[in-house]
Protein backbone atom coordinates (compact mmCIF):
# COMPACT_ATOMS: atom_id res chain seq x y z
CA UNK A 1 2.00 24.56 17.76
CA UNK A 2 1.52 22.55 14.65
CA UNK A 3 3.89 19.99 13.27
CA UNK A 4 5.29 21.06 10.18
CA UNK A 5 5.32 17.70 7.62
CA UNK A 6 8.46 16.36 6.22
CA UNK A 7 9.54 15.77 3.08
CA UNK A 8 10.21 12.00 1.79
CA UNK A 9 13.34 11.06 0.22
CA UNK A 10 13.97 8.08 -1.27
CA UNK A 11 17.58 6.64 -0.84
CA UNK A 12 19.12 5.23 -4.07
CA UNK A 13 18.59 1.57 -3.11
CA UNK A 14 14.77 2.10 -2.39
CA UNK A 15 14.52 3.37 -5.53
CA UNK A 16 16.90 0.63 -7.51
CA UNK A 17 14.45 -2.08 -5.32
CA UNK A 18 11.63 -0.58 -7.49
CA UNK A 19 12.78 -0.47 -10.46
CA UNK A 20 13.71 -4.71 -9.68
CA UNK A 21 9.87 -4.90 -8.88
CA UNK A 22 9.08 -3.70 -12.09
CA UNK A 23 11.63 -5.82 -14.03
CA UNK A 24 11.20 -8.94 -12.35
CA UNK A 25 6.80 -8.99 -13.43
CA UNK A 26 7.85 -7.72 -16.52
CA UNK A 27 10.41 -10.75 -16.77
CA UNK A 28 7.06 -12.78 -15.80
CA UNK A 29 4.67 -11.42 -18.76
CA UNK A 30 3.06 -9.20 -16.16
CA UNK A 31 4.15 -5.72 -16.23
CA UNK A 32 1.27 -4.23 -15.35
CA UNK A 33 1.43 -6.48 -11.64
CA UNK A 34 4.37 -4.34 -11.08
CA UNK A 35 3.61 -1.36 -12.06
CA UNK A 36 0.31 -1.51 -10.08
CA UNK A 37 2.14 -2.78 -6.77
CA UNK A 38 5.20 0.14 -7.52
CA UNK A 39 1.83 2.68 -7.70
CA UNK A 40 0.68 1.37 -4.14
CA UNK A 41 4.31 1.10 -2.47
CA UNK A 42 4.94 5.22 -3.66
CA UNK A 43 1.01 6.04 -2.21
CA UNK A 44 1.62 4.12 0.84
CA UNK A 45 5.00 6.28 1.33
CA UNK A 46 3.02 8.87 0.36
CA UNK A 47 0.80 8.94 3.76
CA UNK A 48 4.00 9.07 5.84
CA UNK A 49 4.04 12.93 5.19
CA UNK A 50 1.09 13.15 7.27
CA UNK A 51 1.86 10.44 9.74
CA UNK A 52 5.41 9.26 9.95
CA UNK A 53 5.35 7.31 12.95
CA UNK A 54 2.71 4.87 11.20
CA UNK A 55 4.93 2.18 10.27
CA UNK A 56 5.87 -0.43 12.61
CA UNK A 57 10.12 -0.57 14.07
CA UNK A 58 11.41 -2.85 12.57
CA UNK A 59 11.67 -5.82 14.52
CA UNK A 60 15.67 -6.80 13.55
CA UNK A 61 16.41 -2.94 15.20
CA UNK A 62 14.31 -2.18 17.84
CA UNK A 63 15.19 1.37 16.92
CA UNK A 64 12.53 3.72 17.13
CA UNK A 65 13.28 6.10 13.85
CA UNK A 66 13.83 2.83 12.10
CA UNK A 67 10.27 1.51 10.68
CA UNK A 68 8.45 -0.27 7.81
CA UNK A 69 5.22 -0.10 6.35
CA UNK A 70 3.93 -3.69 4.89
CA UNK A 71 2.54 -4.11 1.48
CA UNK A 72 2.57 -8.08 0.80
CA UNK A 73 4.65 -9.41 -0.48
CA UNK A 74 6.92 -6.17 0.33
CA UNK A 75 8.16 -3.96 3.20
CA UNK A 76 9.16 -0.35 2.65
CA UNK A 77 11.37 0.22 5.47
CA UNK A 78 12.43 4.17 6.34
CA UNK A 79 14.42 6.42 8.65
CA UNK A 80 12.94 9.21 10.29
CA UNK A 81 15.41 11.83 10.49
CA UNK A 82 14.65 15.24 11.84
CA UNK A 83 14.96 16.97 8.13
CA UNK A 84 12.88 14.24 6.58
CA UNK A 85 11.42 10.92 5.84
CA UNK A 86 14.30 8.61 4.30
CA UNK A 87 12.58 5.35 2.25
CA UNK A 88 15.79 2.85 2.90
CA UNK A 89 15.08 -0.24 1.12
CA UNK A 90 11.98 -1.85 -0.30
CA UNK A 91 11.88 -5.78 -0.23
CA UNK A 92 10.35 -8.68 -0.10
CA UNK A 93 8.91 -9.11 3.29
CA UNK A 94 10.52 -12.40 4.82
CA UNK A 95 13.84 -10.80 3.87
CA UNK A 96 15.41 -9.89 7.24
CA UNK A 97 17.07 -6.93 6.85
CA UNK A 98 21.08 -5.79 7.62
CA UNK A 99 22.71 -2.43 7.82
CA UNK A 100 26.01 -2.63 6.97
């Protein structure tokens, strides 16, 4: 029996946090710092497809579907649901992170 891979979804904040990437190294005279590290976030996602269960848990949790996948000076943190791979949040990695 072979595991069929899941899609990734990326939730709206994940995708507002990298758009803020992009405009905060543009803000610094550097765009193309964050469009490179936006490219390497999305291909590090990317290999979740193929191995979801990559990514660390995240410590604040402890919850097993809950990981992140470090990218200095960033952490892409997802849910893995049964349907698919949800990308929650991307940010700066000594943020500690809280669910509402």
């Amino acid at each position: 029996m072979t595991l069929q891979p899941k899609p990734i979804a990326f939730a709206e904040s994940a995708l507002c946090d990298l758009e803020d990437i992009q405009h905060w190294y543009a803000e610094q005279l550097v765009p193309d710092v964050g469009e490179r590290l936006v490219h390497e976030l999305v291909a590090k996602v990317e290999q979740l497809v193929a191995f979801p269960e990559s990514g660390r848990i995240v410590p604040e949790f402890d919850m097993p579907a809950l990981r992140e996948l470090m990218h200095p000076p960033y952490r892409v943190v997802y849910h893995i649901a049964p349907d698919a791979i949800h990308v929650v949040r991307v940010w700066r990695s000594e943020r500690l992170l809280k669910l509402p």
